[in-house]
PDB file of N, CA and C in Angstrom:
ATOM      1  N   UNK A   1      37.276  -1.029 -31.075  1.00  0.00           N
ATOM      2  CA  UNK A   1      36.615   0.121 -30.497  1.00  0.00           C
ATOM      3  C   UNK A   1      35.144  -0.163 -30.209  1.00  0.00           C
ATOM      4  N   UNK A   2      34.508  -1.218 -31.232  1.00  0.00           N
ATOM      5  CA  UNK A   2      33.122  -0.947 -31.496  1.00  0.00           C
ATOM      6  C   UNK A   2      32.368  -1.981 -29.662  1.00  0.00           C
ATOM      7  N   UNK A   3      33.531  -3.478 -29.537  1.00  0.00           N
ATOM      8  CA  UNK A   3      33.572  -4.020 -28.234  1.00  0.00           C
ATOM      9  C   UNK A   3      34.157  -3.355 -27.276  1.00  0.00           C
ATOM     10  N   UNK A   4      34.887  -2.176 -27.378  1.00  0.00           N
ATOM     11  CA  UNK A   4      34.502  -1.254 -25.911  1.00  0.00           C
ATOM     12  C   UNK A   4      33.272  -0.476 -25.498  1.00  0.00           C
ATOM     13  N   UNK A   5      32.649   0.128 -26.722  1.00  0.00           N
ATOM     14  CA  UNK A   5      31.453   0.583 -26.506  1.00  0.00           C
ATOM     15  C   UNK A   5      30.603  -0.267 -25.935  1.00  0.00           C
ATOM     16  N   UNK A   6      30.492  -2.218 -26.741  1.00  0.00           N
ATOM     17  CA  UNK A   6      29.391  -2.524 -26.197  1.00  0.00           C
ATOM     18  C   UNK A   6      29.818  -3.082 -24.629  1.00  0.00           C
ATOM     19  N   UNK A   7      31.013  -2.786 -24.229  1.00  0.00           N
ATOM     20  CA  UNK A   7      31.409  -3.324 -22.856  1.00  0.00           C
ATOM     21  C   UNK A   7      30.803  -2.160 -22.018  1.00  0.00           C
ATOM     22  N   UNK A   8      30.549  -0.716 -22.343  1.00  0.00           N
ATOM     23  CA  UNK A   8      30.538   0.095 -21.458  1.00  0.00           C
ATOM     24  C   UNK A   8      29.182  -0.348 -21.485  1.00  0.00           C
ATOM     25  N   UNK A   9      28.194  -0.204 -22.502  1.00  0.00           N
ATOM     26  CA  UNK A   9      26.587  -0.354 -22.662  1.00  0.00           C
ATOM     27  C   UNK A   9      26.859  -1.091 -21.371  1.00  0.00           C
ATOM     28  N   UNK A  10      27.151  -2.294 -21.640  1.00  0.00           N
ATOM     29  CA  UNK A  10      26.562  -3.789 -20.539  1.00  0.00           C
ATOM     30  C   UNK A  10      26.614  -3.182 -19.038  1.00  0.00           C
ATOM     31  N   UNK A  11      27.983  -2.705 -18.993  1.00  0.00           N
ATOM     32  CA  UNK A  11      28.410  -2.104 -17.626  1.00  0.00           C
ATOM     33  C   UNK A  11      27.077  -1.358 -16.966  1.00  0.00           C
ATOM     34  N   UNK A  12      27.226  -0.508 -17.915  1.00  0.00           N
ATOM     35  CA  UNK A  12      26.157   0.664 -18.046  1.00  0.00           C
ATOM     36  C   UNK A  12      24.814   0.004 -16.993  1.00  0.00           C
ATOM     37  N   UNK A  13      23.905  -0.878 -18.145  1.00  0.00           N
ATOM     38  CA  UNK A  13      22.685  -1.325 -17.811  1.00  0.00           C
ATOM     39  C   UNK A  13      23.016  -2.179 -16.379  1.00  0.00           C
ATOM     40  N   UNK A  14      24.187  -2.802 -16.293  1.00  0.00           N
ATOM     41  CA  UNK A  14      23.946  -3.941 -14.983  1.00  0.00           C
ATOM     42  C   UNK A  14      24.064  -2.570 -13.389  1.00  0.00           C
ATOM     43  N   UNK A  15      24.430  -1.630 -13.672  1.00  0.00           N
ATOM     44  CA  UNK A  15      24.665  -0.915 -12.730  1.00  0.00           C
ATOM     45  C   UNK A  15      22.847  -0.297 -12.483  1.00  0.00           C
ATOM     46  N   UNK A  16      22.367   0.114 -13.849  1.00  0.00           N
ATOM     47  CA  UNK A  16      20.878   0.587 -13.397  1.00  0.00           C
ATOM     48  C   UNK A  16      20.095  -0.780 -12.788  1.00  0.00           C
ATOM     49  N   UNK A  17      20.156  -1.624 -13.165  1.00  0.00           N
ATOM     50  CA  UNK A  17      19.462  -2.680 -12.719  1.00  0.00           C
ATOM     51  C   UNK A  17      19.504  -3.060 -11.710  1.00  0.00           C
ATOM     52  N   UNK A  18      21.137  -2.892 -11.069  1.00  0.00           N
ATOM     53  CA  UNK A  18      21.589  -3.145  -9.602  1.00  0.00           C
ATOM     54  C   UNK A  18      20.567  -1.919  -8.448  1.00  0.00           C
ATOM     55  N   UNK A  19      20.874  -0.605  -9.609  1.00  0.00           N
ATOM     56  CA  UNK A  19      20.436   0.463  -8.282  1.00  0.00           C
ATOM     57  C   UNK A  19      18.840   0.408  -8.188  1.00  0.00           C
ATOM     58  N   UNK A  20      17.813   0.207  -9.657  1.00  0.00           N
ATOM     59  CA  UNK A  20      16.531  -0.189  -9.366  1.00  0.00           C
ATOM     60  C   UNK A  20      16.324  -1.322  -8.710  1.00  0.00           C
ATOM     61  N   UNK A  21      17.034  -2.348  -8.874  1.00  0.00           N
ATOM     62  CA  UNK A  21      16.500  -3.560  -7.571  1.00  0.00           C
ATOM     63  C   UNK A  21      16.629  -3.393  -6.229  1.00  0.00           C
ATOM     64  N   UNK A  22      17.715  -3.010  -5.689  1.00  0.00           N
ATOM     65  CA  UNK A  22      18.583  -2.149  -4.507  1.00  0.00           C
ATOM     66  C   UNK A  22      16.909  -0.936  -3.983  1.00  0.00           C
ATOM     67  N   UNK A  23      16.590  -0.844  -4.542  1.00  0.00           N
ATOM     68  CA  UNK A  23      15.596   0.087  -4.491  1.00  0.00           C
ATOM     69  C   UNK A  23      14.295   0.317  -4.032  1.00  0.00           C
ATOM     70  N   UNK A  24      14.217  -0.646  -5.393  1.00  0.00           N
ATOM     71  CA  UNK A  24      12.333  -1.194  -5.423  1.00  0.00           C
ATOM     72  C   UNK A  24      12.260  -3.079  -5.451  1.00  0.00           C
ATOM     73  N   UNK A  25      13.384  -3.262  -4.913  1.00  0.00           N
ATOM     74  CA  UNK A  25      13.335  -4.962  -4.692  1.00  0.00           C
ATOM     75  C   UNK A  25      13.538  -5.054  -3.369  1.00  0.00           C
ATOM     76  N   UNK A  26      13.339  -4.629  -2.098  1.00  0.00           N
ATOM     77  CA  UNK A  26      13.396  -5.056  -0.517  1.00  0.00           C
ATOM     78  C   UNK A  26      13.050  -6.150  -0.415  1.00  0.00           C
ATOM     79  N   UNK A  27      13.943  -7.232   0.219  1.00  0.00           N
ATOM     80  CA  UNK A  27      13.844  -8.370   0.696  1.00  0.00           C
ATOM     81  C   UNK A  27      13.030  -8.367   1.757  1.00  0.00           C
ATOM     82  N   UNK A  28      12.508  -7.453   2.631  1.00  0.00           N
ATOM     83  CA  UNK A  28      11.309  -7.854   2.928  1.00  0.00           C
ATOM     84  C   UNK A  28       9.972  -7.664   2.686  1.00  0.00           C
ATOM     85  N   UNK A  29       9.874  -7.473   1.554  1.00  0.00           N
ATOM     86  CA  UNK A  29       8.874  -7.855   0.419  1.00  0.00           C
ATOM     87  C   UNK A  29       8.067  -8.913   0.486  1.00  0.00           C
ATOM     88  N   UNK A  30       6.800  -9.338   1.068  1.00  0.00           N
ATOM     89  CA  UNK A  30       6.388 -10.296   0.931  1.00  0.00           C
ATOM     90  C   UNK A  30       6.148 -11.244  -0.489  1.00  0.00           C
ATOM     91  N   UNK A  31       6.073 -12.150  -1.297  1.00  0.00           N
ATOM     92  CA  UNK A  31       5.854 -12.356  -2.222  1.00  0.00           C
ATOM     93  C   UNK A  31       4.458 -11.684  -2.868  1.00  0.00           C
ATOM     94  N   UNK A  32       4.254 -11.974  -4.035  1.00  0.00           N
ATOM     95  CA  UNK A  32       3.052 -11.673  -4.864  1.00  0.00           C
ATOM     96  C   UNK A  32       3.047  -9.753  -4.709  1.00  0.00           C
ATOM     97  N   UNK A  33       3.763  -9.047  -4.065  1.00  0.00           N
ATOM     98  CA  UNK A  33       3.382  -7.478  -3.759  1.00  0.00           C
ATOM     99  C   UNK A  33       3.578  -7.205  -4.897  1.00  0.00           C
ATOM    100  N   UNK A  34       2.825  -5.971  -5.442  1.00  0.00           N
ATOM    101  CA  UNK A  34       3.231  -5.597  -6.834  1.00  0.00           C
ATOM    102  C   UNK A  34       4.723  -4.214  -6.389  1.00  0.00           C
ATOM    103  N   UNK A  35       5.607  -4.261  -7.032  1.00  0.00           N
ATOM    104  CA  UNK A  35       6.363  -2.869  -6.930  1.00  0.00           C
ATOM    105  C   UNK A  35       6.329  -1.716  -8.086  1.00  0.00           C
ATOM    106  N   UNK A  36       4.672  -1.904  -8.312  1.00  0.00           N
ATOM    107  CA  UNK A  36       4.217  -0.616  -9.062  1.00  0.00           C
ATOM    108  C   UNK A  36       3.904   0.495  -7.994  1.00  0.00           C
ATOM    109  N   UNK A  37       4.471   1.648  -7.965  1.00  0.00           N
ATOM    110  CA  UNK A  37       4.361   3.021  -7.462  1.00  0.00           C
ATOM    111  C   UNK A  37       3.130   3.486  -8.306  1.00  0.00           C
ATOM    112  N   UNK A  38       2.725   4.515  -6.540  1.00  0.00           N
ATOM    113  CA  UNK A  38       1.424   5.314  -7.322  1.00  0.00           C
ATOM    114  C   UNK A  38       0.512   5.288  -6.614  1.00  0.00           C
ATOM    115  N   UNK A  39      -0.514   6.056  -6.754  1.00  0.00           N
ATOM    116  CA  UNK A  39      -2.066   6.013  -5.913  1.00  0.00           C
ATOM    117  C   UNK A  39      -2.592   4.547  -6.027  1.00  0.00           C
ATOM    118  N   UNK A  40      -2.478   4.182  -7.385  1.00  0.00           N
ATOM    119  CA  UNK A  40      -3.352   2.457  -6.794  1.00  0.00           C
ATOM    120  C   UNK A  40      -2.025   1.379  -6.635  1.00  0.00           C
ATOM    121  N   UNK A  41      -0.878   1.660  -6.153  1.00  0.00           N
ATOM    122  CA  UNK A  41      -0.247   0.399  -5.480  1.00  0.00           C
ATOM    123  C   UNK A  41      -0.785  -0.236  -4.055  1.00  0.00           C
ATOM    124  N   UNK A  42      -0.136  -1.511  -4.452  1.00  0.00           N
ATOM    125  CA  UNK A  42      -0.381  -2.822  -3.427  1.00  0.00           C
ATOM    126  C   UNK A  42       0.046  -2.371  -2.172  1.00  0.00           C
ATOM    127  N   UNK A  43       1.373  -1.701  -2.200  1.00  0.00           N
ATOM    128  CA  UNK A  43       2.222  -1.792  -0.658  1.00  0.00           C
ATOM    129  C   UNK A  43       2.578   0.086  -0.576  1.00  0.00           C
ATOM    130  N   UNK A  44       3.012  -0.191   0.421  1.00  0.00           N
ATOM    131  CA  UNK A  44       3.387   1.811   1.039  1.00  0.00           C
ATOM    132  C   UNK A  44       4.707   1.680   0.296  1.00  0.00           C
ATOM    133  N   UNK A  45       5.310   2.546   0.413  1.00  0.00           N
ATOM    134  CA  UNK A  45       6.642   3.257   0.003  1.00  0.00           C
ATOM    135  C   UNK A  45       7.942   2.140   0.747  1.00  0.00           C
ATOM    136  N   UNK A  46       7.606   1.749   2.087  1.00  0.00           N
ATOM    137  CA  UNK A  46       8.093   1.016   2.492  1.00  0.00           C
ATOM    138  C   UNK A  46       8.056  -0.841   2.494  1.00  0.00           C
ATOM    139  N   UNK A  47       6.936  -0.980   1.785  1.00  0.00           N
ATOM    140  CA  UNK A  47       7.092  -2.012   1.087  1.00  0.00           C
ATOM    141  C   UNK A  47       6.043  -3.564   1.936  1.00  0.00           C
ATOM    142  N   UNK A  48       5.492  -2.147   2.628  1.00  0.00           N
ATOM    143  CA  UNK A  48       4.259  -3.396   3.570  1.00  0.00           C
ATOM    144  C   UNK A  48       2.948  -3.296   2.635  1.00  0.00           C
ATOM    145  N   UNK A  49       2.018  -4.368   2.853  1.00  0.00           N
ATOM    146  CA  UNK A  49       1.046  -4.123   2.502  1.00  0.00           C
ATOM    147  C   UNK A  49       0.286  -2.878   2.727  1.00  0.00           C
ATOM    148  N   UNK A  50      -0.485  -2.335   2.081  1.00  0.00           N
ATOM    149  CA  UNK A  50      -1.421  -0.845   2.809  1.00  0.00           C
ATOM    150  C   UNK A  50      -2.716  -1.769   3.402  1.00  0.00           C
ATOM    151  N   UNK A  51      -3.529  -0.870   3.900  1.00  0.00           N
ATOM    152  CA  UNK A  51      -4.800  -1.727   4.518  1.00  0.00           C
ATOM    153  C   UNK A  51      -5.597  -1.677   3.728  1.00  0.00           C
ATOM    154  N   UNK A  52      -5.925  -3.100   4.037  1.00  0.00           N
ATOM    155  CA  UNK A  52      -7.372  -3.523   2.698  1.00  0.00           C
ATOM    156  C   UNK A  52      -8.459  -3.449   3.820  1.00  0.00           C
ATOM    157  N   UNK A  53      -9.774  -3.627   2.684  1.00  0.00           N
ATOM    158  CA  UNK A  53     -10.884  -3.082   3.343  1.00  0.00           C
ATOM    159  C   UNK A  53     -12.124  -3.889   2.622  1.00  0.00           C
ATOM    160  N   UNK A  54     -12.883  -4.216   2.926  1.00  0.00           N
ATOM    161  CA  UNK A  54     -13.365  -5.800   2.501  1.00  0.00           C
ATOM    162  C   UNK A  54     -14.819  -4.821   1.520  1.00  0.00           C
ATOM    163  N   UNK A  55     -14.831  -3.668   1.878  1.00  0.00           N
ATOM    164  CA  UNK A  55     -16.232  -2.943   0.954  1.00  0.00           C
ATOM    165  C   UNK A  55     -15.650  -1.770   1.041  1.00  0.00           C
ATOM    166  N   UNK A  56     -16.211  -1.191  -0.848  1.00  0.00           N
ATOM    167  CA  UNK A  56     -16.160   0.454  -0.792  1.00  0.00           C
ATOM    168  C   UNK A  56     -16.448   1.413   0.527  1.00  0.00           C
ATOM    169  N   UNK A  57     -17.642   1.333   0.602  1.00  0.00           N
ATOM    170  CA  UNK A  57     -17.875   1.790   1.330  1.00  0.00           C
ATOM    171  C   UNK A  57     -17.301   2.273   3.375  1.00  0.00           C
ATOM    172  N   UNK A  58     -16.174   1.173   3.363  1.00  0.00           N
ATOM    173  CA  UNK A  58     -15.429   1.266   4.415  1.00  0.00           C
ATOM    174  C   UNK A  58     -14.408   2.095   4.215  1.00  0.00           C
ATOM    175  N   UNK A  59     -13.793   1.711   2.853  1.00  0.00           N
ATOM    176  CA  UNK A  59     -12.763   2.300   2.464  1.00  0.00           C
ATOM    177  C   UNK A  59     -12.602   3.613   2.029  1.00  0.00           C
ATOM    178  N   UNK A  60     -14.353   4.344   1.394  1.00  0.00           N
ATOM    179  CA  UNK A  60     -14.444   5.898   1.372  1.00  0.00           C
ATOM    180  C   UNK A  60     -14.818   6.063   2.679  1.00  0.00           C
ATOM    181  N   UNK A  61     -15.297   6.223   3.781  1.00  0.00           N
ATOM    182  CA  UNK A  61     -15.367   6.478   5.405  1.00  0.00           C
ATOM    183  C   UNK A  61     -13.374   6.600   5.716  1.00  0.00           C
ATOM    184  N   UNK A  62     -13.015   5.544   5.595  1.00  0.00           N
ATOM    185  CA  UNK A  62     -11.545   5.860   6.207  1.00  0.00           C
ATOM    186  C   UNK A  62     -11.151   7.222   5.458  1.00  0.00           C
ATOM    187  N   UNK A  63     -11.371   7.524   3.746  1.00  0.00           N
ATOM    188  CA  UNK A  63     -10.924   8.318   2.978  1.00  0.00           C
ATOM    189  C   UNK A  63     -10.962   9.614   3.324  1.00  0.00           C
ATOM    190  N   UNK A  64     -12.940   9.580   3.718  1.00  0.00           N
ATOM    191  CA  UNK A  64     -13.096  11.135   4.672  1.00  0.00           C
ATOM    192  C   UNK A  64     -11.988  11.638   5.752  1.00  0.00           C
ATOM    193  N   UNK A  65     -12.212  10.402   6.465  1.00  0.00           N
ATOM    194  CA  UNK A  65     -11.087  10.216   7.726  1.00  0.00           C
ATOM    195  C   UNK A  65     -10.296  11.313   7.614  1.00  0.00           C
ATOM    196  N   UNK A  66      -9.651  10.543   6.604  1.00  0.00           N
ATOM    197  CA  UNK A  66      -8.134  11.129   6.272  1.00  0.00           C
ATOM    198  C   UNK A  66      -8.229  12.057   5.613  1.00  0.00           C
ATOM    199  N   UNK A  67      -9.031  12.639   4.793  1.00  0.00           N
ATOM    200  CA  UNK A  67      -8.774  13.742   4.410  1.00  0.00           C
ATOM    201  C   UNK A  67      -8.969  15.242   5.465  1.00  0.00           C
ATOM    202  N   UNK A  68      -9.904  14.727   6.240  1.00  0.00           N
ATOM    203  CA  UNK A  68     -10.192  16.124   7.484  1.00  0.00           C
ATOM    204  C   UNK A  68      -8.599  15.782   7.906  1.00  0.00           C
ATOM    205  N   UNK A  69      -8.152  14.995   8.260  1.00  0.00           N
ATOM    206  CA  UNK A  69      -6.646  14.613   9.034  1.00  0.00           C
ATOM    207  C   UNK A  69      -5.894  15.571   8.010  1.00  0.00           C
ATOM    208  N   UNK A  70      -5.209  14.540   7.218  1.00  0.00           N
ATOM    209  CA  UNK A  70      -4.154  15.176   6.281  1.00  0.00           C
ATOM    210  C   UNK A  70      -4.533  16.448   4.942  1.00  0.00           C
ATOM    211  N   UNK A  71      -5.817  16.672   5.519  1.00  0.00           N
ATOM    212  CA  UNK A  71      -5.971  17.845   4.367  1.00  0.00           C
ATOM    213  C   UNK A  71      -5.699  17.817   2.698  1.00  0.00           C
ATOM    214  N   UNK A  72      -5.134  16.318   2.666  1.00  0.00           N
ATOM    215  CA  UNK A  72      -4.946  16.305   0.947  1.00  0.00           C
ATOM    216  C   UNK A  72      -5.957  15.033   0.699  1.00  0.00           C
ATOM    217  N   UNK A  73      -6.083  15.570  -0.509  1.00  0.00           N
ATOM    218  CA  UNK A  73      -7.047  14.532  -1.349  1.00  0.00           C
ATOM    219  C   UNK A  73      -6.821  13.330  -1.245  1.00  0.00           C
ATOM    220  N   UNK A  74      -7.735  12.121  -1.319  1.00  0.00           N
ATOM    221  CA  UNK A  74      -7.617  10.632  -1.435  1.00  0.00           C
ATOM    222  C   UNK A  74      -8.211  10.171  -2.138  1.00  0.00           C
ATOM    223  N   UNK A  75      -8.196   8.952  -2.818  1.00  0.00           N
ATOM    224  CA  UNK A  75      -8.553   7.903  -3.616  1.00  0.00           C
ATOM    225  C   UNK A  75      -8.907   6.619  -3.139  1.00  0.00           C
ATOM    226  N   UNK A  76      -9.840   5.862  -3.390  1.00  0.00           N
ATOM    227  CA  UNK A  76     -10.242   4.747  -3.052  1.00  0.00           C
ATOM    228  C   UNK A  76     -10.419   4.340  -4.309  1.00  0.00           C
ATOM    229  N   UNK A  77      -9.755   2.450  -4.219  1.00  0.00           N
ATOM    230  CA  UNK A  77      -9.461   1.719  -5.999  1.00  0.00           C
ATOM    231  C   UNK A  77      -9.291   0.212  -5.250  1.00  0.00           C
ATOM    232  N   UNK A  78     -10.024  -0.645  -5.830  1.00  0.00           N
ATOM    233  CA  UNK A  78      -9.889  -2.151  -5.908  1.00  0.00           C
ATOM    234  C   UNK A  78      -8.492  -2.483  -6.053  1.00  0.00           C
ATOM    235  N   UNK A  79      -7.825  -3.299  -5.433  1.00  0.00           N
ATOM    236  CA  UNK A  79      -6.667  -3.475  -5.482  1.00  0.00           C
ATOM    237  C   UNK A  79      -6.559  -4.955  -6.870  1.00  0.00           C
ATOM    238  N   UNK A  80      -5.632  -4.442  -7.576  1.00  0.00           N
ATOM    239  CA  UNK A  80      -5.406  -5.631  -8.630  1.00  0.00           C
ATOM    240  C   UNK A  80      -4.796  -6.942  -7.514  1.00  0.00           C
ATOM    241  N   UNK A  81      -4.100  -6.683  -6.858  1.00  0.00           N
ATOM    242  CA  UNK A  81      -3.292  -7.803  -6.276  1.00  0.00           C
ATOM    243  C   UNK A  81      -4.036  -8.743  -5.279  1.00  0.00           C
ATOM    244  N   UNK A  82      -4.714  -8.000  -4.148  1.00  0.00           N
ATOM    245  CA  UNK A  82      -5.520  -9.253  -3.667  1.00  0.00           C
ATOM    246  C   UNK A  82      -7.241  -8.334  -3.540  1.00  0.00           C
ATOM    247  N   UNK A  83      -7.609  -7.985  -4.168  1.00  0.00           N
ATOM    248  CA  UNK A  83      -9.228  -8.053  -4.912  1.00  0.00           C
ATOM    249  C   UNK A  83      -9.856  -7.425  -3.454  1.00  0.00           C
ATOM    250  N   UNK A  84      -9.492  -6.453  -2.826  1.00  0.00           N
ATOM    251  CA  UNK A  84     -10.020  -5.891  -1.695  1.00  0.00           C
ATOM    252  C   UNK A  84      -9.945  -4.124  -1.981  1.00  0.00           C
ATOM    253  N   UNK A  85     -10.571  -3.492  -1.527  1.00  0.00           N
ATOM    254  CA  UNK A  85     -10.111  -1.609  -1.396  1.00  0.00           C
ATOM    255  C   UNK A  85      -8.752  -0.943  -0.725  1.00  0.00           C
ATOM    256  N   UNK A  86      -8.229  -0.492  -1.133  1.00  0.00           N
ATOM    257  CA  UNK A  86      -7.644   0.369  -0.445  1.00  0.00           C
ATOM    258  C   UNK A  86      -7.777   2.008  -0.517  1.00  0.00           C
ATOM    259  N   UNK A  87      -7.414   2.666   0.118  1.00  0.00           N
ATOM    260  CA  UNK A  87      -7.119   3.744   0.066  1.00  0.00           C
ATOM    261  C   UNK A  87      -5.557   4.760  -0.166  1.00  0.00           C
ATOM    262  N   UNK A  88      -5.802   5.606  -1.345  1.00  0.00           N
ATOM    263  CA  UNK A  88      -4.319   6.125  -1.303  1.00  0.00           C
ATOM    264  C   UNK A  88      -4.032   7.914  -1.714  1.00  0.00           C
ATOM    265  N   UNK A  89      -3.216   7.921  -1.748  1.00  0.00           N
ATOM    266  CA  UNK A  89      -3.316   9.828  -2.474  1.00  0.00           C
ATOM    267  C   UNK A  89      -3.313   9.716  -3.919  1.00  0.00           C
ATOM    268  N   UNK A  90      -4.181  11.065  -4.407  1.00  0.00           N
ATOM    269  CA  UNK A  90      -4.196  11.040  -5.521  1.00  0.00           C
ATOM    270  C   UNK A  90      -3.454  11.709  -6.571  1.00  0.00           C
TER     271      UNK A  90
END
């Protein structure tokens, strides 16, 4: 009984693992992208880079931008992955 349970566990986990990679693993993913979600991720939802911006200061100007545009709040944050600004929602 106790090796059917741990057969279902295994089952279990290889199926979440399948549907989070299936997911947040797109093969066209460039290498090095981080697939951390969130205001300070590397790439959009779709899995491209977002636009980097070589100084703060470019990157709060686009922020204004966008906020008269889309009316919701933004964030500007150093990107961990390649050491430039981006901009994102907060």
């Amino acid at each position: 009984m106790i090796t059917v349970g741990v057969l279902f566990v295994g089952v279990a986990l290889l199926i979440i693992v399948f549907y989070w990679s299936s997911r947040y693993g797109d093969r066209t993913r460039g290498s090095g992208t981080s697939l951390r979600r969130g205001p300070g991720a590397h790439t959009t939802l779709i899995g491209r880079p977002k636009v980097a911006y070589e100084t703060r200061d470019e990157a709060e100007a686009r922020a204004r931008s966008l906020m008269k545009h889309e009316g919701a709040p933004m964030s500007v944050y150093r990107c961990g992955v390649c050491a430039k600004w981006h901009v994102g929602h907060e």
